[in-house]
Protein backbone atom coordinates (compact mmCIF):
# COMPACT_ATOMS: atom_id res chain seq x y z
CA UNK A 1 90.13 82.30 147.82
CA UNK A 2 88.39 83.70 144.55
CA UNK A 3 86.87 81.20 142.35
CA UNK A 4 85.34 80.80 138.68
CA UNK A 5 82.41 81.41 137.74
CA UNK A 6 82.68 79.07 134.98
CA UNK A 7 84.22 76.19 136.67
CA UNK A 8 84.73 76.26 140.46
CA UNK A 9 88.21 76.49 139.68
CA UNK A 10 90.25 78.22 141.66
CA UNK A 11 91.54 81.54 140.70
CA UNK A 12 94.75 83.43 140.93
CA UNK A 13 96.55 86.55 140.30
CA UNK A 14 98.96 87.01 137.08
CA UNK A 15 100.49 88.96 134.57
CA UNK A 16 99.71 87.91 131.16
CA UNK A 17 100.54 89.43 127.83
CA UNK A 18 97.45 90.31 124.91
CA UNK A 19 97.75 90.14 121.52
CA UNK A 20 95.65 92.46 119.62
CA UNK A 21 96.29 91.72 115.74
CA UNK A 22 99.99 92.04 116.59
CA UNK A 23 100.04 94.47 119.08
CA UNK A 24 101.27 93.13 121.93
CA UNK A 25 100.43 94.47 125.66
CA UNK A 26 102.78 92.92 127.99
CA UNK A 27 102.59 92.29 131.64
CA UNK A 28 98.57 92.95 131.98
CA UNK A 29 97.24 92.35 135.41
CA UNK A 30 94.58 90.10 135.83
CA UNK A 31 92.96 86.79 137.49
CA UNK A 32 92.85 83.73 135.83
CA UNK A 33 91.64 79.93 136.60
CA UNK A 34 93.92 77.97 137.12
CA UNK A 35 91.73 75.24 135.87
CA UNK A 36 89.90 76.58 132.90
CA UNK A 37 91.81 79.24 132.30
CA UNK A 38 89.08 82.13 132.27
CA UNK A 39 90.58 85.53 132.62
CA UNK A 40 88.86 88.32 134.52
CA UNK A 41 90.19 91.60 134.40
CA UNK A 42 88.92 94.87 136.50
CA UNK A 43 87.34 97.89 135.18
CA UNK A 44 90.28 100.10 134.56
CA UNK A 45 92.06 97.19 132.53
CA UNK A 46 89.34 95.70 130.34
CA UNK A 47 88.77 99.67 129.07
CA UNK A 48 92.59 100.02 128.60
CA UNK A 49 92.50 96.68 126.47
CA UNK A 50 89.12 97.88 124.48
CA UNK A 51 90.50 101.55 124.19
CA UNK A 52 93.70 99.56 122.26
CA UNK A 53 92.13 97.39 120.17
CA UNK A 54 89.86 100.25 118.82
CA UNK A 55 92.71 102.01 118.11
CA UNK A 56 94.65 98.94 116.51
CA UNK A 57 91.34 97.75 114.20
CA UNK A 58 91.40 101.56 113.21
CA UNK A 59 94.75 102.03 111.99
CA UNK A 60 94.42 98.46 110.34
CA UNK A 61 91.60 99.87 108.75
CA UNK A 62 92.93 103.25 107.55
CA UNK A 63 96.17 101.07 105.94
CA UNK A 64 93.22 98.73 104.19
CA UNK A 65 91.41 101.65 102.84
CA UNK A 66 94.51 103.40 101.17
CA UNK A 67 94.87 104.29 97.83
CA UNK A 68 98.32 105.09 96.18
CA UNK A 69 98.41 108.68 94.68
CA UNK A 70 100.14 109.57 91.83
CA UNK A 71 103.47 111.62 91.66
């Protein structure tokens, strides 16, 4: 049995959804206390998750930054 490292707590196995400024990524693998609630994610899925919200902060970004062009 896997435990926290915050808490003791045991931990299991689950799929969760993420919501990165509404994106959603649904059904993400990952390991969470079931007492605290800390989520811990392997290599391959916290750089998936990073990879997206870069993406999602820059195309919030480029839509912030626009300026309307005369026709």
């Amino acid at each position: 049995m896997k435990t926290c490292y915050s808490c003791k707590g045991r931990v299991v196995k689950k799929k969760i959804n993420i919501e990165i400024n509404g994106v959603v990524i649904q059904n993400v693998e990952t390991e969470v206390c079931e007492r605290c609630g800390e989520e811990y994610f392997d290599t391959p899925t916290a750089t998936f998750i990073q990879n997206v919200a870069r993406f999602v902060e820059k195309e919030r970004v480029g839509v912030k930054t626009a300026k309307p062009v005369a026709v």
